[in-house]
N, C-alpha and C. Protein backbone atom coordinates (compact mmCIF):
# COMPACT_ATOMS: atom_id res chain seq x y z
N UNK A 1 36.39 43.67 -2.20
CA UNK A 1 35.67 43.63 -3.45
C UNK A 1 35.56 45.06 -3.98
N UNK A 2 36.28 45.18 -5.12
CA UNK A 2 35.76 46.60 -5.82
C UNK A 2 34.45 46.71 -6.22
N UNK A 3 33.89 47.52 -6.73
CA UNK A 3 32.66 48.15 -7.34
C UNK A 3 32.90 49.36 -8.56
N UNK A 4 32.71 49.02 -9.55
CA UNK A 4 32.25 49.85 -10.51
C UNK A 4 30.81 50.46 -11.06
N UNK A 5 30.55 51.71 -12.00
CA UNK A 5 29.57 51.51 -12.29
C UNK A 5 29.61 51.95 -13.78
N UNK A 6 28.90 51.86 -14.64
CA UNK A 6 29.31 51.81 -16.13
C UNK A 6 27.81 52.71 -16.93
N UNK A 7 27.27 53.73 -16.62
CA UNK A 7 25.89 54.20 -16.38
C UNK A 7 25.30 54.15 -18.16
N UNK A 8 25.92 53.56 -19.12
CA UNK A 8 25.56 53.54 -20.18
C UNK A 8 25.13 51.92 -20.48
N UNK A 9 25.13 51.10 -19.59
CA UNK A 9 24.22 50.02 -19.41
C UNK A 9 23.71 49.56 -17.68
N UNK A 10 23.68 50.64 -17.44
CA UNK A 10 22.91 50.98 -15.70
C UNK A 10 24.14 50.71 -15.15
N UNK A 11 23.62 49.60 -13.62
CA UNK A 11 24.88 49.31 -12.78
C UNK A 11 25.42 47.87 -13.47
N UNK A 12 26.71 48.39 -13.51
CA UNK A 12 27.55 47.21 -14.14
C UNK A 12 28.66 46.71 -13.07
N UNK A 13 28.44 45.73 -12.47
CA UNK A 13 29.03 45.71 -11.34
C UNK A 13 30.51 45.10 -11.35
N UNK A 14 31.55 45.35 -10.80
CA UNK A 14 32.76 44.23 -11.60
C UNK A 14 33.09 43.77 -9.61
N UNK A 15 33.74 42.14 -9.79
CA UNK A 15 34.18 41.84 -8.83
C UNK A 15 35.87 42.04 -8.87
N UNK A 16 36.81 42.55 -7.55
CA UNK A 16 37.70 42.22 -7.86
C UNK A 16 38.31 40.97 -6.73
N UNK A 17 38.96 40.14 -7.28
CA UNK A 17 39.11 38.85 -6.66
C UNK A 17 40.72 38.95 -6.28
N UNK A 18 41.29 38.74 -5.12
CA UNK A 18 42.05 38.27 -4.63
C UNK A 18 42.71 37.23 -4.09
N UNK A 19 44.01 36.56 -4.91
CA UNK A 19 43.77 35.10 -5.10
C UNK A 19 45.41 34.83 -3.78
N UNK A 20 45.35 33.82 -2.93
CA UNK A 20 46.82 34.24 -1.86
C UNK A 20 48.27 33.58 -3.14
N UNK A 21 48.63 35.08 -2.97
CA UNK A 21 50.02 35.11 -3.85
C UNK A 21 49.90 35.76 -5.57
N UNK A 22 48.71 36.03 -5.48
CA UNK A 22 48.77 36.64 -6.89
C UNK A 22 48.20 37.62 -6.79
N UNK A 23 47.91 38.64 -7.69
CA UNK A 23 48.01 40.01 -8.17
C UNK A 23 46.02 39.69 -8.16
N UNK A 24 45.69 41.07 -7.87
CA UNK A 24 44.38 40.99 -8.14
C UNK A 24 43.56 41.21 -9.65
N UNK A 25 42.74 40.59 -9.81
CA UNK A 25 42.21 41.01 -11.56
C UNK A 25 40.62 40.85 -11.31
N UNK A 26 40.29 41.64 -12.49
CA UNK A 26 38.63 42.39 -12.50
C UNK A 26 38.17 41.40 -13.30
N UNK A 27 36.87 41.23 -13.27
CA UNK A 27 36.37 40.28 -13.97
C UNK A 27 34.51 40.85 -13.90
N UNK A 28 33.86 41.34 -15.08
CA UNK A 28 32.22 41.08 -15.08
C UNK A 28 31.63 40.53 -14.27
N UNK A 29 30.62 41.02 -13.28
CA UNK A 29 29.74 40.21 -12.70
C UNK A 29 28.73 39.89 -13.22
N UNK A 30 28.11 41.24 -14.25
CA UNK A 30 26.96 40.96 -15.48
C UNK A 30 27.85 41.43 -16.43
N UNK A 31 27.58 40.89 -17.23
CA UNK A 31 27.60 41.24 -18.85
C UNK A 31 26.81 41.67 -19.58
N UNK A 32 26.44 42.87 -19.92
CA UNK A 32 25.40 43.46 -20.47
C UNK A 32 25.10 42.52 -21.64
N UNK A 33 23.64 42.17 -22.06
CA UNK A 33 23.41 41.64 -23.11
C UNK A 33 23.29 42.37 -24.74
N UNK A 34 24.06 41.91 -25.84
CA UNK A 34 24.27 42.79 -26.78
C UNK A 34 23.63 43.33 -27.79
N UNK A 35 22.46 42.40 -27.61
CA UNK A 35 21.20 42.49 -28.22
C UNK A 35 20.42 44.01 -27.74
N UNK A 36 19.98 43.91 -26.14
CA UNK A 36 19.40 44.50 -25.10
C UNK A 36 20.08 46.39 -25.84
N UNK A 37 18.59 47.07 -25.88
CA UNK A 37 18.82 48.70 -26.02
C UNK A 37 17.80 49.04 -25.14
N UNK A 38 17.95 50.09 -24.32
CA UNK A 38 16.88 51.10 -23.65
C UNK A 38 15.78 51.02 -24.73
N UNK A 39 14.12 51.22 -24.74
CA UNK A 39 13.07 51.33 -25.53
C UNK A 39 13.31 52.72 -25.76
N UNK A 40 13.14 52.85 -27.09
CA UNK A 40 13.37 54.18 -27.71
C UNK A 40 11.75 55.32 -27.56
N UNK A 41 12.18 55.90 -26.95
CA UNK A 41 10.72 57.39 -27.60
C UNK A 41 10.65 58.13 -28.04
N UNK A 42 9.38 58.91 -29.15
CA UNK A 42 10.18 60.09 -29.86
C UNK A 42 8.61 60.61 -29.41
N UNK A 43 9.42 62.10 -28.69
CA UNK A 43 8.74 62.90 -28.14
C UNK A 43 8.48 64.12 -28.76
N UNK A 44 7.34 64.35 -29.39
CA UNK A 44 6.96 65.58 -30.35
C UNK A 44 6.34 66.37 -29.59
N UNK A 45 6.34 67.60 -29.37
CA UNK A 45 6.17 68.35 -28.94
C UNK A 45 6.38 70.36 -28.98
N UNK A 46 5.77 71.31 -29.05
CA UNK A 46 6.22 72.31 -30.21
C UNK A 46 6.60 73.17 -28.48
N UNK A 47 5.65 72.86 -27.43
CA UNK A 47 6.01 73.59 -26.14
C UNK A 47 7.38 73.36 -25.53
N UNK A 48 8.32 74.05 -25.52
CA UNK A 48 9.83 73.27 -25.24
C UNK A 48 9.93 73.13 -24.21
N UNK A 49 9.01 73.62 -22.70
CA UNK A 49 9.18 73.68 -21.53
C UNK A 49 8.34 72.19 -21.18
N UNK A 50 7.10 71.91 -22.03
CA UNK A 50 6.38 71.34 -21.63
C UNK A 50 7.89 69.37 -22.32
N UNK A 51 8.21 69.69 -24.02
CA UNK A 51 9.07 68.60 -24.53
C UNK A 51 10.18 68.20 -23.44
N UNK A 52 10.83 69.61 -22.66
CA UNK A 52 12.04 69.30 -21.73
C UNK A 52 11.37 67.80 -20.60
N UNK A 53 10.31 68.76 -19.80
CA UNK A 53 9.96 68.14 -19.01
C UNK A 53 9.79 66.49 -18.93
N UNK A 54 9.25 66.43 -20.11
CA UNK A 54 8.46 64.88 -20.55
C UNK A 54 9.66 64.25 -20.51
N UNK A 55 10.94 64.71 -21.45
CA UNK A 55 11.76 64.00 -21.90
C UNK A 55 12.57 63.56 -20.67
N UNK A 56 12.62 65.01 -19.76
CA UNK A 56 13.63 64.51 -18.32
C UNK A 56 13.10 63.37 -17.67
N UNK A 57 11.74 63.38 -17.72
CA UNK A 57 11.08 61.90 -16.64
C UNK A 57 11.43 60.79 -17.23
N UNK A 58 10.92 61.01 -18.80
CA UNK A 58 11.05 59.81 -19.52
C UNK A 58 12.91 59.00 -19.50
N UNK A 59 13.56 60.24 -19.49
CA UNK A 59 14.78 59.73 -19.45
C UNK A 59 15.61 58.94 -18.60
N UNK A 60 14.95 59.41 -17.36
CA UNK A 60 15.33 59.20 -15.29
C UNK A 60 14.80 57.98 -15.51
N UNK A 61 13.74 57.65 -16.54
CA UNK A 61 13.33 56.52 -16.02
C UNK A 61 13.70 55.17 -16.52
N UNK A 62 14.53 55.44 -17.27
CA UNK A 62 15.59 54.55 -18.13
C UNK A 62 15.26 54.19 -19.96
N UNK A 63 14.43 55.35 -20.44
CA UNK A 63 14.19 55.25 -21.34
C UNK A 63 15.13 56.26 -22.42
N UNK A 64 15.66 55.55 -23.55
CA UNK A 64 16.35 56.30 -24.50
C UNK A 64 14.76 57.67 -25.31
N UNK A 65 15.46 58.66 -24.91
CA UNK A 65 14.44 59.80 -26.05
C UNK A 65 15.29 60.71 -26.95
N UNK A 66 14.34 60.46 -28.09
CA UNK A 66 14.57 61.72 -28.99
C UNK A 66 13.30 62.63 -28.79
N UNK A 67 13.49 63.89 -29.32
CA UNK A 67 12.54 65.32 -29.01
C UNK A 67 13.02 65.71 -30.51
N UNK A 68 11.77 66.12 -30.47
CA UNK A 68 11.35 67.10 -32.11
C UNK A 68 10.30 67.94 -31.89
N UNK A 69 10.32 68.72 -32.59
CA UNK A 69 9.64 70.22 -32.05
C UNK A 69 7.98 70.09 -32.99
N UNK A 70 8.02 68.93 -33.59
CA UNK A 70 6.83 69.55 -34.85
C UNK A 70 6.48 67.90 -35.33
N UNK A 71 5.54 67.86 -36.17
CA UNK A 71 4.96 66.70 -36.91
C UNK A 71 6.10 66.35 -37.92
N UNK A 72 6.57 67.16 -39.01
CA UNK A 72 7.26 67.34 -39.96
C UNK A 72 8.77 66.58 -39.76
N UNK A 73 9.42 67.59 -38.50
CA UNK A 73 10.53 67.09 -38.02
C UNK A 73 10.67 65.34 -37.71
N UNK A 74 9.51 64.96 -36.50
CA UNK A 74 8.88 63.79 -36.32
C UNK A 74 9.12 62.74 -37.17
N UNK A 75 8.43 63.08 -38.34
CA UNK A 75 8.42 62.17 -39.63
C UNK A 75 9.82 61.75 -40.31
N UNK A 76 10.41 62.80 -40.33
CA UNK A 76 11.77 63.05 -40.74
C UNK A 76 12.81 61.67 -39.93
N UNK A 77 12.76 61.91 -38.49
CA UNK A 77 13.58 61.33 -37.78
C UNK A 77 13.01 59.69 -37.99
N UNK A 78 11.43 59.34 -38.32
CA UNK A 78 11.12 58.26 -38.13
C UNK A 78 11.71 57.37 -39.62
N UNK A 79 11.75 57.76 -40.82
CA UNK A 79 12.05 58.36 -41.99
C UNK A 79 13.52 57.36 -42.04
N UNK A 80 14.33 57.69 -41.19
CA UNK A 80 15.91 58.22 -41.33
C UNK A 80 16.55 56.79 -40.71
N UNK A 81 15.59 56.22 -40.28
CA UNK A 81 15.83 54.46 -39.68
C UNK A 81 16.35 53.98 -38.75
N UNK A 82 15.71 55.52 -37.62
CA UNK A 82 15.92 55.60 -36.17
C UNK A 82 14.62 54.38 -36.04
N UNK A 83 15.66 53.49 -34.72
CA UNK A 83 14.25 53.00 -34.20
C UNK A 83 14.01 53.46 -33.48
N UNK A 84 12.43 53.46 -33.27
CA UNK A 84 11.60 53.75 -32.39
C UNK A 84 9.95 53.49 -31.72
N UNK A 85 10.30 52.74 -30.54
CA UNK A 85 9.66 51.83 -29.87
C UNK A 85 8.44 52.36 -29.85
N UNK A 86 8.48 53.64 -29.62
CA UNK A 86 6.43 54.14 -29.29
C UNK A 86 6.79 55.77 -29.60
N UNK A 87 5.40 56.80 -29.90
CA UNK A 87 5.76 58.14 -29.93
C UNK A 87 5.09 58.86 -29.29
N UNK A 88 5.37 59.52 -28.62
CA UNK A 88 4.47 60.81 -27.84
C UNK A 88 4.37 61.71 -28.50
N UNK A 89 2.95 62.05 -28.82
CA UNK A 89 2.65 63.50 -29.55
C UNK A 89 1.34 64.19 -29.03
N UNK A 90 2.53 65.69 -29.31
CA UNK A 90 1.02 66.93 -29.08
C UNK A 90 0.25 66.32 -29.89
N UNK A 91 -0.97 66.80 -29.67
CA UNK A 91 -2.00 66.84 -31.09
C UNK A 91 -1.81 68.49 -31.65
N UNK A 92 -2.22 69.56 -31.03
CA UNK A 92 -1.77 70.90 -31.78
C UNK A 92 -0.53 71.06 -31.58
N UNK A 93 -0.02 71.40 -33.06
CA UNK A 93 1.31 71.66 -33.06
C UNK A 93 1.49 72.99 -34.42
N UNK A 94 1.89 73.48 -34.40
CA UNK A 94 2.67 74.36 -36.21
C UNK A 94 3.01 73.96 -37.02
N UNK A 95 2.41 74.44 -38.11
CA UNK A 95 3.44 73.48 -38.95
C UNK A 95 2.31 73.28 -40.51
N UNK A 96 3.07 72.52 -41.11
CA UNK A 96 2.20 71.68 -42.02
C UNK A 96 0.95 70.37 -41.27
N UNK A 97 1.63 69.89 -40.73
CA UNK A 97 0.83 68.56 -39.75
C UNK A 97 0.80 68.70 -38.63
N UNK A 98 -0.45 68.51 -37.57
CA UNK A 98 -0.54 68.09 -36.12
C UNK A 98 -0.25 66.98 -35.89
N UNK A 99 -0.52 66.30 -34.86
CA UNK A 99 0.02 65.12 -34.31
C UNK A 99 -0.83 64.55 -34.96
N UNK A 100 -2.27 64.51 -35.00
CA UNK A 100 -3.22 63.60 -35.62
C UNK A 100 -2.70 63.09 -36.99
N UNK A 101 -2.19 63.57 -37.52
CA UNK A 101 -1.42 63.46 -38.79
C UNK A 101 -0.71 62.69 -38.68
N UNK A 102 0.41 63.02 -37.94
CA UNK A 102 1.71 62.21 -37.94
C UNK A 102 1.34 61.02 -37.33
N UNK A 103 0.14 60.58 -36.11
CA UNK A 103 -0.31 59.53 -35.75
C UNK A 103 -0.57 58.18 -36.22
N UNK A 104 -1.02 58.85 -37.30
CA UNK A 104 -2.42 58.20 -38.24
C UNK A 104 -0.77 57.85 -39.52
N UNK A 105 -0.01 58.41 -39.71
CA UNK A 105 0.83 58.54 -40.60
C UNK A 105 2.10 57.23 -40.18
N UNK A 106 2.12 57.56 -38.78
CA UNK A 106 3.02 56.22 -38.41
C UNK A 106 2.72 55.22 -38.28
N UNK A 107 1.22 55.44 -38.05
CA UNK A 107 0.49 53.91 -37.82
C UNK A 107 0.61 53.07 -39.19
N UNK A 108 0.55 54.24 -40.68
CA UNK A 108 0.61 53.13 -41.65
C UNK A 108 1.85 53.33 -42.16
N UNK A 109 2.73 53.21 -41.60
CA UNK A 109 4.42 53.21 -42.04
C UNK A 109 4.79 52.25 -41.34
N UNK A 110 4.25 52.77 -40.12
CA UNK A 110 5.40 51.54 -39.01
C UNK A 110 4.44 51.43 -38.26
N UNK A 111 3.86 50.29 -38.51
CA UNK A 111 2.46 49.70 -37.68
C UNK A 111 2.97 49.19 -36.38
N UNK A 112 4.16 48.98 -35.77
CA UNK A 112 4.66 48.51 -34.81
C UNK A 112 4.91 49.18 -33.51
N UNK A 113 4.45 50.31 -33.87
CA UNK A 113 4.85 51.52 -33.30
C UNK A 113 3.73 51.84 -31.96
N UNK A 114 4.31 52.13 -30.87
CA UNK A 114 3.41 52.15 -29.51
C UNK A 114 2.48 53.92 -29.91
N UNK A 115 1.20 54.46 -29.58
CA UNK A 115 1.21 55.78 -30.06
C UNK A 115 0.90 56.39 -28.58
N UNK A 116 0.71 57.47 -28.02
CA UNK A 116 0.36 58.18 -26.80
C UNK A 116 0.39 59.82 -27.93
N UNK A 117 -1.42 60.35 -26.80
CA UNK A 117 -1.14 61.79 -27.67
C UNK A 117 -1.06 61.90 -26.10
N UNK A 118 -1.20 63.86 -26.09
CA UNK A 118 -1.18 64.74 -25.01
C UNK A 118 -1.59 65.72 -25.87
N UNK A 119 -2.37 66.45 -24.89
CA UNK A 119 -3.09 67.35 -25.36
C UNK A 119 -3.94 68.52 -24.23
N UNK A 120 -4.29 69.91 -23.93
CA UNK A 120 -4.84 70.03 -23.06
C UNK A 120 -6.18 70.20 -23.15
N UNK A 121 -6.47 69.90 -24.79
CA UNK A 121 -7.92 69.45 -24.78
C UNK A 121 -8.49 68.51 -24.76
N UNK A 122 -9.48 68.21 -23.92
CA UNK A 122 -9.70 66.66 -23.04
C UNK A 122 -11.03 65.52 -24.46
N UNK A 123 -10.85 66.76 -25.33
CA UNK A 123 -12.57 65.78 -25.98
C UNK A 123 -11.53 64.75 -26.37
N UNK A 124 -10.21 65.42 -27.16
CA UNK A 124 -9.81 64.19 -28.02
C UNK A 124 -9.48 63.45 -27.88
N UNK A 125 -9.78 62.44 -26.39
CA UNK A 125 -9.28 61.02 -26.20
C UNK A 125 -9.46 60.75 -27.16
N UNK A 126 -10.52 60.34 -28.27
CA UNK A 126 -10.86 59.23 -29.21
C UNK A 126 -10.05 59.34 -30.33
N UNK A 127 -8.66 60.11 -30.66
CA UNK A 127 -7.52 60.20 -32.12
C UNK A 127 -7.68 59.28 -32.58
N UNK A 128 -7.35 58.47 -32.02
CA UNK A 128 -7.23 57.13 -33.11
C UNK A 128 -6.79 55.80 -31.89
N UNK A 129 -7.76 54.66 -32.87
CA UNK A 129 -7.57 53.39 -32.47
C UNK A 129 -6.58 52.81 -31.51
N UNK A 130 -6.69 52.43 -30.30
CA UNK A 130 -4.92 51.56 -29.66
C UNK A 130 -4.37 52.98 -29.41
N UNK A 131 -4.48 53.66 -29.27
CA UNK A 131 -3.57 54.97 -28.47
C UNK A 131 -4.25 55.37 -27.38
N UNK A 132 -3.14 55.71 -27.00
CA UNK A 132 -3.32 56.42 -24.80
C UNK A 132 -3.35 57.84 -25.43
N UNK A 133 -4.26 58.65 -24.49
CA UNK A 133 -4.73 60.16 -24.54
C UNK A 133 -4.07 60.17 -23.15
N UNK A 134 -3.24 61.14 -22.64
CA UNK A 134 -2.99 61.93 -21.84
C UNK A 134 -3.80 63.53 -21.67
N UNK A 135 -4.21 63.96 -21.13
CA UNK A 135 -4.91 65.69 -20.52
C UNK A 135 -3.32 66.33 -19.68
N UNK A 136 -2.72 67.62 -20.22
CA UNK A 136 -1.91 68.54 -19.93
C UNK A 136 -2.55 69.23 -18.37
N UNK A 137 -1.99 69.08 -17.90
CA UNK A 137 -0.81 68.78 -17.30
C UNK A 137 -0.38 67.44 -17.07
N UNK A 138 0.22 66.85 -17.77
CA UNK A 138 0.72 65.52 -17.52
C UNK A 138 1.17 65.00 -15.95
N UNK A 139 0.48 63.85 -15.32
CA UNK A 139 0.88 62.89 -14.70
C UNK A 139 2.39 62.25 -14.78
N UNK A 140 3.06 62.19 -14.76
CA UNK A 140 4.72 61.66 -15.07
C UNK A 140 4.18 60.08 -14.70
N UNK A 141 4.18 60.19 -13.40
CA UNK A 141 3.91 58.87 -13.11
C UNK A 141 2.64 58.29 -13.89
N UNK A 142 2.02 58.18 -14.22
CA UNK A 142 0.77 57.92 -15.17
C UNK A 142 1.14 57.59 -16.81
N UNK A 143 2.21 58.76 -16.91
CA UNK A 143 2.41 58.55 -18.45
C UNK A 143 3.53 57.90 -18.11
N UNK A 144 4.50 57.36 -17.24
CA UNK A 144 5.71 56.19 -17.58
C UNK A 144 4.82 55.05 -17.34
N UNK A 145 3.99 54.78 -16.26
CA UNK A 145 3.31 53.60 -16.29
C UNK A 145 2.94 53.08 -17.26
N UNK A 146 2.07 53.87 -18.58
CA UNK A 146 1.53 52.98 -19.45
C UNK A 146 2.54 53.16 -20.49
N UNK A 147 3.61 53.92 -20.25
CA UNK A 147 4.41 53.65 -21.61
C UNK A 147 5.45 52.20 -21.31
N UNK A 148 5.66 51.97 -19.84
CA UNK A 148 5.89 50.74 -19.19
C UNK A 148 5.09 49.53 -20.11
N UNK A 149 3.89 49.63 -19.98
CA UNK A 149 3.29 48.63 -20.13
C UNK A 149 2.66 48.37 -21.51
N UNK A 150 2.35 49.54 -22.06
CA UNK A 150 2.92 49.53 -23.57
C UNK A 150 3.80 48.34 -24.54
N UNK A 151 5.22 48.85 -23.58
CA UNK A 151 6.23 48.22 -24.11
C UNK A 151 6.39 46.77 -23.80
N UNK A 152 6.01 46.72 -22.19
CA UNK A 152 6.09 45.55 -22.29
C UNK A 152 4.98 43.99 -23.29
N UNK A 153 3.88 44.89 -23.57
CA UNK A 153 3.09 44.30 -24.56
C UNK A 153 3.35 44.07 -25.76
N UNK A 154 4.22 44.73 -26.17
CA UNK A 154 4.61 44.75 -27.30
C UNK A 154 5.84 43.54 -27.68
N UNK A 155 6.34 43.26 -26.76
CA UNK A 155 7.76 42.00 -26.24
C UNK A 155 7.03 40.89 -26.76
C-alpha cells in the first residue's frame, strides 16, 4: 500500500491496489470535501513579534490567517471580500483606529463575525458584547481553545 500526503487539505491518504496480472493504480481514500475551507482569522496586531507569534500557533493549528499591522489595514482586508470567520485584535494600536473601533465596526458590517481582543491591559475585558478578552502574554493554548469553540458555535 502506498501513502501519500497532500498538506494543503491535511493527510490525504491514497491507496495503491494491486490487482494479480495487472498494473497497479492510485485511487482516493478521502476526498477532500469541496465545500470544506480551514476557518479563516484576521489577526491585527501593530507588535510584529507579538502578530508572528499568534499567527504561528494559530496556523500549526490548522487555521487559515491573515495578519495586518493596524485597524485601518484590518478594515481594508475585511472590505475587499476576504472571508473571515472571527478577528483577533490589539485594542492599542497606531493609527487612525484602535481595535475598539475596528471591533465595534465589524460587528456592524459583518455581524457574523467571531471577535477576540488582546491586550496587556487587563480592565478592558468589558470592549464589547460576545467577545473573548485575552491579558498579554497570551496563553496559545487558551486562545486556540476558545477560538475552537467559537467556531464551532457558530456551525
Amino acid at each position: 500500500m502506498g501513502r501519500e500526503s497532500d498538506r494543503s487539505f491535511g493527510s490525504d491518504f491514497k491507496t495503491t491496489e494491486f490487482h494479480r496480472g495487472m498494473s497497479a493504480t492510485t485511487r482516493p481514500c478521502h476526498e477532500p470535501d469541496a465545500d470544506y475551507r480551514s476557518p479563516t482569522i484576521l489577526v491585527v496586531e501593530d507588535e510584529i513579534l507579538i502578530r508572528v507569534m499568534l499567527a504561528h500557533h494559530l496556523r500549526n493549528a490548522g487555521f487559515r490567517i491573515i495578519e495586518a499591522g493596524n485597524a485601518g489595514e484590518a478594515a481594508k482586508i475585511l472590505d475587499s471580500g476576504e472571508i473571515v470567520d472571527m478577528l483577533f485584535t490589539d485594542v492599542r494600536m497606531p493609527g487612525e483606529h484602535d481595535g475598539i473601533w475596528l471591533a465595534q465596526w465589524a460587528r456592524e458590517n459583518y455581524p457574523a463575525i467571531g471577535i477576540a481582543f488582546g491586550s496587556a491591559e487587563k480592565n478592558l475585558a468589558r470592549v464589547i458584547v460576545g467577545a473573548r478578552f485575552f491579558a498579554k502574554p497570551y496563553d496559545f493554548a487558551e486562545v486556540e481553545a476558545h477560538v475552537r469553540d467559537l467556531l464551532n458555535r457558530k456551525r
